[in-house]
N, C-alpha and C. Protein backbone atom coordinates (compact mmCIF):
# COMPACT_ATOMS: atom_id res chain seq x y z
N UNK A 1 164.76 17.31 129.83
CA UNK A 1 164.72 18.73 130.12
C UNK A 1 166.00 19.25 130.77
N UNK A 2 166.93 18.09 131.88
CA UNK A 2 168.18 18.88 132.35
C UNK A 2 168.64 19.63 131.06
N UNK A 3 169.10 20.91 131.18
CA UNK A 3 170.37 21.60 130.44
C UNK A 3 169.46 22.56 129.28
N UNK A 4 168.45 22.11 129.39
CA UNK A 4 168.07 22.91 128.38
C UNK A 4 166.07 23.11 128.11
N UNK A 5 166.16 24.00 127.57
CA UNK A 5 164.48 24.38 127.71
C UNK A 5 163.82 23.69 126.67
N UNK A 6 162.60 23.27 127.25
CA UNK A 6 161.88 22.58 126.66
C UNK A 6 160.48 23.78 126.14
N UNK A 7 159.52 23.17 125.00
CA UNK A 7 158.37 24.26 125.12
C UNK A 7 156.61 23.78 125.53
N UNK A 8 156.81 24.74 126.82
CA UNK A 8 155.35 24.36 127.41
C UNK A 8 153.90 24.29 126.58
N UNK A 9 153.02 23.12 126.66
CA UNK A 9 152.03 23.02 126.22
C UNK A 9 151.46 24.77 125.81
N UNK A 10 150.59 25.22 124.91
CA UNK A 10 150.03 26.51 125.70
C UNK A 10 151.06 27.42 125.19
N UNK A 11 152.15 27.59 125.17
CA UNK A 11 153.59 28.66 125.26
C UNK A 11 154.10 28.77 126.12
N UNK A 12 155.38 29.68 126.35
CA UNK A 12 156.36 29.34 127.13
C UNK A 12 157.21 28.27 127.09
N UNK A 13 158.10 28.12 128.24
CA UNK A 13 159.20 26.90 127.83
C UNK A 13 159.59 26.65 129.56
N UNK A 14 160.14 25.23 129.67
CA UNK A 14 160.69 25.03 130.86
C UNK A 14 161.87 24.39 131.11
N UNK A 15 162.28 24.23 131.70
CA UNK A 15 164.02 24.23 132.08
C UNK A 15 164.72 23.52 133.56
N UNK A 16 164.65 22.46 133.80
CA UNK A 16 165.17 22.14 135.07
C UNK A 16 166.93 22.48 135.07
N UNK A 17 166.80 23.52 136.39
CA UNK A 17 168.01 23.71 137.02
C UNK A 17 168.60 23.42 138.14
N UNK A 18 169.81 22.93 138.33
CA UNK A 18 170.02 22.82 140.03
C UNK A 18 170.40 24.04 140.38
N UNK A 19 170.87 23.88 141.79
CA UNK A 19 171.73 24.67 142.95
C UNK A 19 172.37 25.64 142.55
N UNK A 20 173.29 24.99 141.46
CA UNK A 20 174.68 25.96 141.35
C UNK A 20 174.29 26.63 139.94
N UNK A 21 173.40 25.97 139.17
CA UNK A 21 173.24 26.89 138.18
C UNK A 21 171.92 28.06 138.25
N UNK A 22 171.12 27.63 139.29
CA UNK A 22 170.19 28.73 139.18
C UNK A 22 171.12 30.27 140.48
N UNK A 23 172.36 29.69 140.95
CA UNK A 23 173.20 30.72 141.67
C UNK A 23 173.92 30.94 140.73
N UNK A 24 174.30 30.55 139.85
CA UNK A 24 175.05 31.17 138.96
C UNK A 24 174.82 32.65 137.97
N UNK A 25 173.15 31.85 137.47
CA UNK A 25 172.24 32.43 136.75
C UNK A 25 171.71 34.05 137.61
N UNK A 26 171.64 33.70 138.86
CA UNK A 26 171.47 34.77 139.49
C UNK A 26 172.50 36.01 139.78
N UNK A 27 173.37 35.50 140.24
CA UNK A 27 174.51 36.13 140.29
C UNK A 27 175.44 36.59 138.50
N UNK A 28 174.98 36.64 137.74
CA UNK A 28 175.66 37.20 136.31
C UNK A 28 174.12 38.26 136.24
N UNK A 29 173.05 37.70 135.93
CA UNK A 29 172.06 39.04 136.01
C UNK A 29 171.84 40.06 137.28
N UNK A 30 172.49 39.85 138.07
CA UNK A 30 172.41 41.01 139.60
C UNK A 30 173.84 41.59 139.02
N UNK A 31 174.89 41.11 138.47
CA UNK A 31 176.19 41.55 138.11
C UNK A 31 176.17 42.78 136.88
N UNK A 32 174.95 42.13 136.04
CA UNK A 32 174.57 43.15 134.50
C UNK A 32 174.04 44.22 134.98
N UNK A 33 172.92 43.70 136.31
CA UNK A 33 172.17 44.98 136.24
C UNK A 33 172.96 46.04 137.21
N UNK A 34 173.79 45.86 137.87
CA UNK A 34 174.99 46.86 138.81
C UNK A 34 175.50 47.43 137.11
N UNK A 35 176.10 46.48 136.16
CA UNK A 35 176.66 47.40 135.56
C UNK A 35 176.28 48.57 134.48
N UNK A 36 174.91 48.08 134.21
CA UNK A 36 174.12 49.13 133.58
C UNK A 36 173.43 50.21 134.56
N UNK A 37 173.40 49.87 135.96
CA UNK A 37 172.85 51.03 136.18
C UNK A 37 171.65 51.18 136.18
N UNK A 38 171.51 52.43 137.79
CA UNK A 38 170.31 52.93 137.49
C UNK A 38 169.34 53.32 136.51
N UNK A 39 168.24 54.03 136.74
CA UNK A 39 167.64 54.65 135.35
C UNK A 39 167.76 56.35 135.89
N UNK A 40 167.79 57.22 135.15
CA UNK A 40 168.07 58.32 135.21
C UNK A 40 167.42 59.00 135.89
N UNK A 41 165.85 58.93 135.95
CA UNK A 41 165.23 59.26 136.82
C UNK A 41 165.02 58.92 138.15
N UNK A 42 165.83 57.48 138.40
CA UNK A 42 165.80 57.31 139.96
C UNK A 42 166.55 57.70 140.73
N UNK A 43 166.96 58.72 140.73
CA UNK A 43 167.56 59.85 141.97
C UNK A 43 166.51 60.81 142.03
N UNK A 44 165.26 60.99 141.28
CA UNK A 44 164.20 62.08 140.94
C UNK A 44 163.11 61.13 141.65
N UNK A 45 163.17 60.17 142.85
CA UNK A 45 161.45 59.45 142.43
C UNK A 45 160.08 60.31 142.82
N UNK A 46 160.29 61.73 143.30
CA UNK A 46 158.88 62.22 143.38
C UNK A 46 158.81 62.29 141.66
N UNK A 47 158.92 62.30 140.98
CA UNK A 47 158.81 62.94 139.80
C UNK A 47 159.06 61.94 138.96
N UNK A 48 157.66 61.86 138.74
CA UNK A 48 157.55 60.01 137.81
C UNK A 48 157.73 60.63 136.08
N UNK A 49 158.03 61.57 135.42
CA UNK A 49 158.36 61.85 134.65
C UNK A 49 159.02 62.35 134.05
N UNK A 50 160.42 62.35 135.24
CA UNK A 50 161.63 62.11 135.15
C UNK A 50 162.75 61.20 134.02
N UNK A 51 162.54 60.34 134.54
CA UNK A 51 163.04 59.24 133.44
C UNK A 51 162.19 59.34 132.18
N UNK A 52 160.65 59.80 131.98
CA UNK A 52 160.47 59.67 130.41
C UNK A 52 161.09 60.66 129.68
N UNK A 53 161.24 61.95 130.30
CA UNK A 53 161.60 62.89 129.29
C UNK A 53 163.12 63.60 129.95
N UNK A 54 164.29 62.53 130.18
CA UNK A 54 165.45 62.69 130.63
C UNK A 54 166.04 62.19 129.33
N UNK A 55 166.71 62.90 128.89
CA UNK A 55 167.69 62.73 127.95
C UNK A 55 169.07 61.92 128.26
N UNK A 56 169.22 60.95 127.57
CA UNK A 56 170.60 59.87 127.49
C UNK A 56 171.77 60.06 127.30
N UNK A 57 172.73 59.43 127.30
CA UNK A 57 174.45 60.16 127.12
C UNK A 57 174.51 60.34 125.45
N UNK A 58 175.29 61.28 125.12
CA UNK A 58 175.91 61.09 123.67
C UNK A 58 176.91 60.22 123.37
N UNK A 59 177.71 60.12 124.35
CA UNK A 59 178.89 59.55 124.25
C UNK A 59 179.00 58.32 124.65
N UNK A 60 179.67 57.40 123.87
CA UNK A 60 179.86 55.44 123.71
C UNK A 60 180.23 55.27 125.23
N UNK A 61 179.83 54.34 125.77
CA UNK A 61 180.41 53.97 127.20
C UNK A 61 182.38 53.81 127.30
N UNK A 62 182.53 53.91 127.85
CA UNK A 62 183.81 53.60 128.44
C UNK A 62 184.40 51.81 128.33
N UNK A 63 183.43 51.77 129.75
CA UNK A 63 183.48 50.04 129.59
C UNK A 63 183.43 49.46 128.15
N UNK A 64 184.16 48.19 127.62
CA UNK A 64 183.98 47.29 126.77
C UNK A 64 182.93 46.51 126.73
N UNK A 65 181.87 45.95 127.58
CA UNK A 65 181.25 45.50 127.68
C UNK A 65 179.86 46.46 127.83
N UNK A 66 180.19 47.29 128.15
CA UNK A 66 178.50 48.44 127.98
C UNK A 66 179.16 48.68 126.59
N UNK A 67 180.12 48.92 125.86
CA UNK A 67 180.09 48.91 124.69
C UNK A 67 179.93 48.52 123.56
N UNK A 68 179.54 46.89 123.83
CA UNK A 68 178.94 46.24 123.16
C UNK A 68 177.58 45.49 123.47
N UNK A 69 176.99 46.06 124.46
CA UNK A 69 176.06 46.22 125.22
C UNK A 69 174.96 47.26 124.59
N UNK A 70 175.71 48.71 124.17
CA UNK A 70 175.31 49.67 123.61
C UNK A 70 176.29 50.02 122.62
N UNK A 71 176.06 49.07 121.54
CA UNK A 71 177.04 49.76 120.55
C UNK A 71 176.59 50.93 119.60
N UNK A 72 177.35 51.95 119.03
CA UNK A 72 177.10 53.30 118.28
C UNK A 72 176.16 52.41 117.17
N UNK A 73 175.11 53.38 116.70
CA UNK A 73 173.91 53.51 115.37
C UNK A 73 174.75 53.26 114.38
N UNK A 74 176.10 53.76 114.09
CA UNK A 74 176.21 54.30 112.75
C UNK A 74 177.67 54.19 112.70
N UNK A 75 177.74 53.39 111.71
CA UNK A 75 179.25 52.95 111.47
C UNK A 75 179.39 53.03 109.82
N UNK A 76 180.60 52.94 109.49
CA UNK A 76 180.82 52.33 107.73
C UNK A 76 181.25 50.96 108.04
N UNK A 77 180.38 50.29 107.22
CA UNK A 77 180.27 48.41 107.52
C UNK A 77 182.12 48.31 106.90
N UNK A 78 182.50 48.79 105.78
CA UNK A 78 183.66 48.74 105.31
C UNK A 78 185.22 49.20 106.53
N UNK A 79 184.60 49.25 107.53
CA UNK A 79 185.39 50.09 108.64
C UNK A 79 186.49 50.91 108.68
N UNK A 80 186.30 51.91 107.32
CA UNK A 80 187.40 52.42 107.06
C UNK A 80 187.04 53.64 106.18
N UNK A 81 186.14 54.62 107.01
CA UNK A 81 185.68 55.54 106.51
C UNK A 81 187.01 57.03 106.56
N UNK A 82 186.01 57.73 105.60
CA UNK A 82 187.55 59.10 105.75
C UNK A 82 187.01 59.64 106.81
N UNK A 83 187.78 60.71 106.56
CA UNK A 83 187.30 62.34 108.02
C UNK A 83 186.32 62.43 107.92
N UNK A 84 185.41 62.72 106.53
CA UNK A 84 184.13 63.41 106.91
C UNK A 84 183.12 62.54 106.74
N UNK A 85 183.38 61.07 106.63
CA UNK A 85 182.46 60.21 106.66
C UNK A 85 182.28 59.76 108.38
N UNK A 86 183.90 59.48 108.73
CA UNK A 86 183.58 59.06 110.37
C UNK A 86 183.24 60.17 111.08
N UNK A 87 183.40 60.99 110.91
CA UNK A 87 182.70 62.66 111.62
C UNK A 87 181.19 62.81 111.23
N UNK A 88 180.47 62.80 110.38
CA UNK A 88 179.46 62.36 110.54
C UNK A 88 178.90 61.37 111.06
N UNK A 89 179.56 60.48 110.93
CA UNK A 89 178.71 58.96 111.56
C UNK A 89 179.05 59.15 113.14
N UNK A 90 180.07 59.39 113.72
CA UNK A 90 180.11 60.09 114.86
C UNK A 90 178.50 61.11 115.39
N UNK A 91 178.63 61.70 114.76
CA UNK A 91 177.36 63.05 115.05
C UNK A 91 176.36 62.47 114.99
N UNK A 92 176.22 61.03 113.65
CA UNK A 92 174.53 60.95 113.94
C UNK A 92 174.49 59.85 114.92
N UNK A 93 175.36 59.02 115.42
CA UNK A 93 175.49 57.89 116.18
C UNK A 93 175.44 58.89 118.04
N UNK A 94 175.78 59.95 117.97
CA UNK A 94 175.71 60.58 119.44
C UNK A 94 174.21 60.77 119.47
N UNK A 95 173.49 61.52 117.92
CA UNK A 95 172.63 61.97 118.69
C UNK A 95 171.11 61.17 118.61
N UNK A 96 171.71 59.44 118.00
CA UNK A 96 170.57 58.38 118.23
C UNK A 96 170.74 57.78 119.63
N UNK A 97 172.07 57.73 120.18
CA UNK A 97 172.48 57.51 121.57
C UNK A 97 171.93 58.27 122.15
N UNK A 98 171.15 59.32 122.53
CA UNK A 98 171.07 60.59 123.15
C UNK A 98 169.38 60.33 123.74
N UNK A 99 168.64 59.98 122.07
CA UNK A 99 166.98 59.48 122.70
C UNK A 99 167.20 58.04 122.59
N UNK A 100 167.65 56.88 122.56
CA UNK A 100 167.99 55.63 122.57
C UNK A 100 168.14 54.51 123.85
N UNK A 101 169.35 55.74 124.44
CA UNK A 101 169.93 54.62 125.11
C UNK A 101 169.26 54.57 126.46
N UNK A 102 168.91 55.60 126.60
CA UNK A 102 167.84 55.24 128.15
C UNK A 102 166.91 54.13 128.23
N UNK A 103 166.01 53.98 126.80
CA UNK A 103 164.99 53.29 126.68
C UNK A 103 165.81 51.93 126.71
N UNK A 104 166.70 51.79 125.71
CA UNK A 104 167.53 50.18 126.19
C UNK A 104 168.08 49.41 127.05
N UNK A 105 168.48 51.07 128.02
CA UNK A 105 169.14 50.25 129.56
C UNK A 105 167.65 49.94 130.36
N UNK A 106 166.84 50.73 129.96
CA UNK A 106 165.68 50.38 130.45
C UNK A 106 165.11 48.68 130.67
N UNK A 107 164.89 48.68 129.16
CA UNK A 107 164.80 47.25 128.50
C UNK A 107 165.34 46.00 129.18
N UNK A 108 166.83 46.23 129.55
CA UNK A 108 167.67 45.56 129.53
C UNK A 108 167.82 45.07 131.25
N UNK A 109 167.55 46.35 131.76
CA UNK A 109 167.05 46.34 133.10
C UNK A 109 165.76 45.30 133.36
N UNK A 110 164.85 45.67 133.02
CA UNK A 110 163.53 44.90 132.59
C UNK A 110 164.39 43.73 133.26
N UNK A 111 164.40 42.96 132.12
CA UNK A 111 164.99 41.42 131.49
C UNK A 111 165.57 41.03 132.83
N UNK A 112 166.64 41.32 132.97
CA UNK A 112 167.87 41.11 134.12
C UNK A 112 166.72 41.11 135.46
N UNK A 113 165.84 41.65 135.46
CA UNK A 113 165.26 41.93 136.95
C UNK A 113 164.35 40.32 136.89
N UNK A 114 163.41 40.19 135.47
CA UNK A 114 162.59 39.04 135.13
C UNK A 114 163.16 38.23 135.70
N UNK A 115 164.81 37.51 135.62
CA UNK A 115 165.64 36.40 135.36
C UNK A 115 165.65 36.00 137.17
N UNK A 116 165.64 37.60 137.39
CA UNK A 116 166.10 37.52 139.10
C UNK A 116 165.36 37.03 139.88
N UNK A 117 163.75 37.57 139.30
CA UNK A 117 162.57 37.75 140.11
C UNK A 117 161.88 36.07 139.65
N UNK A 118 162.62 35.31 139.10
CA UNK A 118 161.52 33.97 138.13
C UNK A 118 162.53 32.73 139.23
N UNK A 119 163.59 33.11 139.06
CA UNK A 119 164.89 32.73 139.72
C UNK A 119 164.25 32.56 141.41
N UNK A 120 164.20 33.44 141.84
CA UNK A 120 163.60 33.64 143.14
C UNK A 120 162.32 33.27 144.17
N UNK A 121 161.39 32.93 142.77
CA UNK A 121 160.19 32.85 143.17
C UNK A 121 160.01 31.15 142.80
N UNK A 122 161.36 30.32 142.28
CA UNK A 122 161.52 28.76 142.17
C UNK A 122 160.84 28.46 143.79
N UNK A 123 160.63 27.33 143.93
CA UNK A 123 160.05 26.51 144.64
C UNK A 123 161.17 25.01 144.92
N UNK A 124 162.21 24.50 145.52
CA UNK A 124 163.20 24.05 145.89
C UNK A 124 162.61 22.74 145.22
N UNK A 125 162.94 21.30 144.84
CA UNK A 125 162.58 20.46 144.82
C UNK A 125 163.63 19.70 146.14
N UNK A 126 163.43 18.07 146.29
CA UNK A 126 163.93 17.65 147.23
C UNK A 126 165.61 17.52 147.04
N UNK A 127 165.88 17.26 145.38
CA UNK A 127 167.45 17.12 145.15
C UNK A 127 167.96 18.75 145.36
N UNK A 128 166.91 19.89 145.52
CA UNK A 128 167.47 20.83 145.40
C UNK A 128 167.18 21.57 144.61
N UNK A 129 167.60 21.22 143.36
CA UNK A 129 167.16 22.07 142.11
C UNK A 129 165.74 22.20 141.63
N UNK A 130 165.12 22.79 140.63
CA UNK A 130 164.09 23.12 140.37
C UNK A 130 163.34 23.00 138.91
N UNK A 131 162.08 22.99 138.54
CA UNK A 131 162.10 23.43 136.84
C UNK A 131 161.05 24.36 137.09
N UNK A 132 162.16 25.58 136.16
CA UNK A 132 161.66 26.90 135.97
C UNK A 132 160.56 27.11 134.80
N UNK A 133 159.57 27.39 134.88
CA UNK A 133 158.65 27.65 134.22
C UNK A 133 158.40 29.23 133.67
N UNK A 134 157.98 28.76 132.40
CA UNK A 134 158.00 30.47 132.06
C UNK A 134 156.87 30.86 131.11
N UNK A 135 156.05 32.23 131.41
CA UNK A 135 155.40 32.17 130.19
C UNK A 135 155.64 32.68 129.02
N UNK A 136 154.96 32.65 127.71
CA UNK A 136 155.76 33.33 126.39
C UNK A 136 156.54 34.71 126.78
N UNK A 137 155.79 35.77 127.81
CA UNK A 137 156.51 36.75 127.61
C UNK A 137 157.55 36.65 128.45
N UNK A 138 157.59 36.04 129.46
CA UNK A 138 159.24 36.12 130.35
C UNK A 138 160.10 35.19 129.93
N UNK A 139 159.59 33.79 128.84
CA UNK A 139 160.87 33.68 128.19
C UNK A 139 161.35 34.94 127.44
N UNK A 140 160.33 35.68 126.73
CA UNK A 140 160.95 36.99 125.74
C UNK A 140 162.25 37.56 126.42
N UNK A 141 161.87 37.72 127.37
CA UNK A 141 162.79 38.57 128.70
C UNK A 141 163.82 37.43 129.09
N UNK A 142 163.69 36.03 129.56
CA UNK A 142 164.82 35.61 129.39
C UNK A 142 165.76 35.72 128.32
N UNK A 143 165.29 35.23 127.32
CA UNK A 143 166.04 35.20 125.90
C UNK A 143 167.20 36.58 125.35
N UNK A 144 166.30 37.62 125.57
CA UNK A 144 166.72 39.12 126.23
C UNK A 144 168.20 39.35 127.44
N UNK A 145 167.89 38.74 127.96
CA UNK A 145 168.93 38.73 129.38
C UNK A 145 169.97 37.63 128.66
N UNK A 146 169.77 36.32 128.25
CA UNK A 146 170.55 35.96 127.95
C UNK A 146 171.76 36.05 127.10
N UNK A 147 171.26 36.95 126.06
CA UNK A 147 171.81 37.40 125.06
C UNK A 147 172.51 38.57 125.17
N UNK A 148 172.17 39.55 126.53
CA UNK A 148 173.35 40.43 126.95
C UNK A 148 173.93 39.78 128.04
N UNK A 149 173.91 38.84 128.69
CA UNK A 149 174.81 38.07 129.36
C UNK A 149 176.18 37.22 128.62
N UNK A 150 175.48 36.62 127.87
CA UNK A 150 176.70 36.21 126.55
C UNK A 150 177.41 37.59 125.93
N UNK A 151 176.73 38.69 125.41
CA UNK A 151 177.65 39.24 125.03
C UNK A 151 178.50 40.25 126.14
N UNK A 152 178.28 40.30 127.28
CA UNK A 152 178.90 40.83 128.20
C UNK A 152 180.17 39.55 128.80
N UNK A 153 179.72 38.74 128.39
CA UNK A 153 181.19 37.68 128.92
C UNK A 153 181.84 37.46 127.78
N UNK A 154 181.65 37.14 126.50
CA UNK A 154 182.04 37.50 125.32
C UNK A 154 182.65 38.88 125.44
N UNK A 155 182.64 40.18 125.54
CA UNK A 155 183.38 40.86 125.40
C UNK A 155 184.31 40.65 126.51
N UNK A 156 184.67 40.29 127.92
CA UNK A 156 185.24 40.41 128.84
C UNK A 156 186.53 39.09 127.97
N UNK A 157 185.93 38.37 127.71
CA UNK A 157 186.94 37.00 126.49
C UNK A 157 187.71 37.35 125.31
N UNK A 158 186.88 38.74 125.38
CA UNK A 158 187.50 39.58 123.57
C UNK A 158 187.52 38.16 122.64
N UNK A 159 185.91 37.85 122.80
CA UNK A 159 185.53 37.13 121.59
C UNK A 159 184.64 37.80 120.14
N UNK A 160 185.20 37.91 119.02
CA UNK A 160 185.05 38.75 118.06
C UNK A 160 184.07 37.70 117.27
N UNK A 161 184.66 36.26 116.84
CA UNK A 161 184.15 35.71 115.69
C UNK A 161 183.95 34.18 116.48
N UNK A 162 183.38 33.26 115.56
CA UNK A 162 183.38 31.61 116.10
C UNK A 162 184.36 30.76 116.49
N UNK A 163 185.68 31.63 115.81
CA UNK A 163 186.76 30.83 115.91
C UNK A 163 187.16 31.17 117.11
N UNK A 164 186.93 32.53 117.92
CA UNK A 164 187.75 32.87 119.50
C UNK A 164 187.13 31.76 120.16
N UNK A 165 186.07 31.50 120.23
CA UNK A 165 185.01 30.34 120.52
C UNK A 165 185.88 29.13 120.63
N UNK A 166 186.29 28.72 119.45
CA UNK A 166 186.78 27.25 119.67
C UNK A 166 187.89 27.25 119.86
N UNK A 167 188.75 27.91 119.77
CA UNK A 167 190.23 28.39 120.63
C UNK A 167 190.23 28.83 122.16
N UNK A 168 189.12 29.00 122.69
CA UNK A 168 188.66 29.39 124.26
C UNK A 168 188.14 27.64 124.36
N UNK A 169 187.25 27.03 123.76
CA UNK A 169 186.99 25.90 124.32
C UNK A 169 188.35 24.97 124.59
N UNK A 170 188.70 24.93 124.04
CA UNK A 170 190.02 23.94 123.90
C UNK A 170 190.80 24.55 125.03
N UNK A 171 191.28 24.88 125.88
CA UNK A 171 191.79 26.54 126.84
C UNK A 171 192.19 25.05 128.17
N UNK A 172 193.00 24.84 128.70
CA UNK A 172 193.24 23.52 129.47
C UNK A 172 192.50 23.99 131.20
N UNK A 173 192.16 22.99 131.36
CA UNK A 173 191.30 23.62 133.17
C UNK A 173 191.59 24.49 134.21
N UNK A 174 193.23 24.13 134.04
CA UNK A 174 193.67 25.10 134.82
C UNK A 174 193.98 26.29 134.40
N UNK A 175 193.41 27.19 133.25
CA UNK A 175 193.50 28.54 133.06
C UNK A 175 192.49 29.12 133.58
N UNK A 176 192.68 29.92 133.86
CA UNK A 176 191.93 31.27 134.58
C UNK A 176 190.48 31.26 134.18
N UNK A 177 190.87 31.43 132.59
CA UNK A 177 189.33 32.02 132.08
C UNK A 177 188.61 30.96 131.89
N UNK A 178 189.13 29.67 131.93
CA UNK A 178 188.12 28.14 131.85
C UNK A 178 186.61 28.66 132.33
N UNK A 179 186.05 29.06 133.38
CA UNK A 179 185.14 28.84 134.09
C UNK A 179 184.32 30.04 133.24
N UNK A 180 184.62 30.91 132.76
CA UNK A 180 183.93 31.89 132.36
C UNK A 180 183.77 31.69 130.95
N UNK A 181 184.29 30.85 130.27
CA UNK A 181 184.60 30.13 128.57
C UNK A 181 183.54 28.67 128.60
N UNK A 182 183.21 28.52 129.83
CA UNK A 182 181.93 26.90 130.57
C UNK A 182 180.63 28.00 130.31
N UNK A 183 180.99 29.31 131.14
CA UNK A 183 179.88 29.64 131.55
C UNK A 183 178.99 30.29 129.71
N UNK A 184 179.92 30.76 129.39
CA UNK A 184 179.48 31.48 127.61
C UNK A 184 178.46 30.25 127.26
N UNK A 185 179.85 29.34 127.10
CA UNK A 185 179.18 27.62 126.19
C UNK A 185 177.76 27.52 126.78
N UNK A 186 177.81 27.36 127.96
CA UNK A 186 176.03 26.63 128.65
C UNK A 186 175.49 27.79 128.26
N UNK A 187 175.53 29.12 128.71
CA UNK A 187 174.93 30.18 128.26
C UNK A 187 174.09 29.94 126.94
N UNK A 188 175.14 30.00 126.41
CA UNK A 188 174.61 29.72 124.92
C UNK A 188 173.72 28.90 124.35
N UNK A 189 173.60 27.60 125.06
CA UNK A 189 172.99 26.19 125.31
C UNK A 189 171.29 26.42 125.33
N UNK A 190 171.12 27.18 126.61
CA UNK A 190 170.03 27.70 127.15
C UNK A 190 169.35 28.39 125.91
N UNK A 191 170.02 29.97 125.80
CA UNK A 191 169.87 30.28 124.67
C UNK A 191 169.29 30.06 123.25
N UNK A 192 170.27 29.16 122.97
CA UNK A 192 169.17 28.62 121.23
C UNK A 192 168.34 27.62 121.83
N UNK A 193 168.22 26.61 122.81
CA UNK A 193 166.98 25.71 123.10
C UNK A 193 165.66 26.47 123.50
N UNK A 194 166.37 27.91 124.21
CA UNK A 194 164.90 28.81 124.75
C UNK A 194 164.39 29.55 123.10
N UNK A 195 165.30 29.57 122.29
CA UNK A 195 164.77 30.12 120.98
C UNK A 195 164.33 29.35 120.15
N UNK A 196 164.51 28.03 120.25
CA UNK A 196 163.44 27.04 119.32
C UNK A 196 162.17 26.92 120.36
N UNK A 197 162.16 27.11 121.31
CA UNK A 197 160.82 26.97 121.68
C UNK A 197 159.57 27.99 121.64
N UNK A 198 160.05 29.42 120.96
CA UNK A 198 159.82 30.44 120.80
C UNK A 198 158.94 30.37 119.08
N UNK A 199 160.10 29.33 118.50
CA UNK A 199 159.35 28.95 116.93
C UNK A 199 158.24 28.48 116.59
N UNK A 200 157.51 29.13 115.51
CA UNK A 200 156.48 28.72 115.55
C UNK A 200 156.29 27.00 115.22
């Protein structure tokens, strides 16, 4: 079970972690959820129906990483549309962003909080580390978190395809981005072992 999830009798999956990786794990989902942000309605909390019927941004995030976090509806797959093809796809991509994206930071929020709150509620063993137990639906929510955790360090790597991948692995120890090119790889690890256990 070290390194990777196993699948619980019943459903769900489990996972022994130590020290530094369940602080690790904690600290990248408390990091996602600062960068996505509140929900719109929580500056409103008398008014619990606030956030349902608050309308979302039109416009693509700024950040690179909320940008591929929340990428636009509507593109030409050929990426090389004219004026009035990318001007439309513009218009309809603002205004699926507009009822969309609240509900996803929502989502996404969700997940990131699961990771925090499953994380937290471990039980120490004597070496320290722990095995995290999960049921079918908060792996859902891990699997969820994990997958905007990878692509939020993936974009910070300006990793596009498989090959930035194996040109970052190879990257010698003493570069900078080593530790964050470890953290993708295990990321990833977790990842497809928590998704075969998900198979039927």
């Amino acid at each position: 079970m070290p390194g990777h999830f196993e699948p619980l009798p019943g459903g769900g999956a489990a996972v022994a972690l130590d020290d530094v990786e369940i602080s690790i794990i904690r600290s990248l989902a408390v990091q996602l959820l600062e960068l996505i942000g509140p929900g719109p309605g929580e500056d409103a909390p008398d008014d619990p129906l606030a956030e349902l019927f608050a309308e979302g941004p039109s416009e693509p995030p700024k950040d690179p990483v909320l940008k591929r976090l929340f990428p636009d509806a509507y593109s030409d797959p050929e990426g090389a549309p004219g004026p009035q093809e990318a001007q439309e796809a513009q218009a309809y991509s603002a205004e699926f962003r507009r009822y969309t994206e609240n509900d996803l930071r929502a989502g996404k929020r969700d997940n990131a909080l699961a990771v925090i709150r499953t994380l937290d509620a471990l039980t120490p063993g004597t070496d320290g580390g722990a095995v995290l137990k999960l049921s079918p639906e908060q792996s859902r929510q891990w699997l969820g978190s994990l997958n905007d955790l990878r692509l939020a360090i993936g974009s910070r790597l300006e990793i596009t395809d498989e090959d930035d991948t194996d040109v970052l692995y190879r990257l010698p120890d003493e570069n900078p981005r080593k530790p964050m090119v470890m953290a993708y790889l295990w990321l990833g690890g977790l990842q497809e072992t928590l998704v075969n256990t998900l198979l039927p």
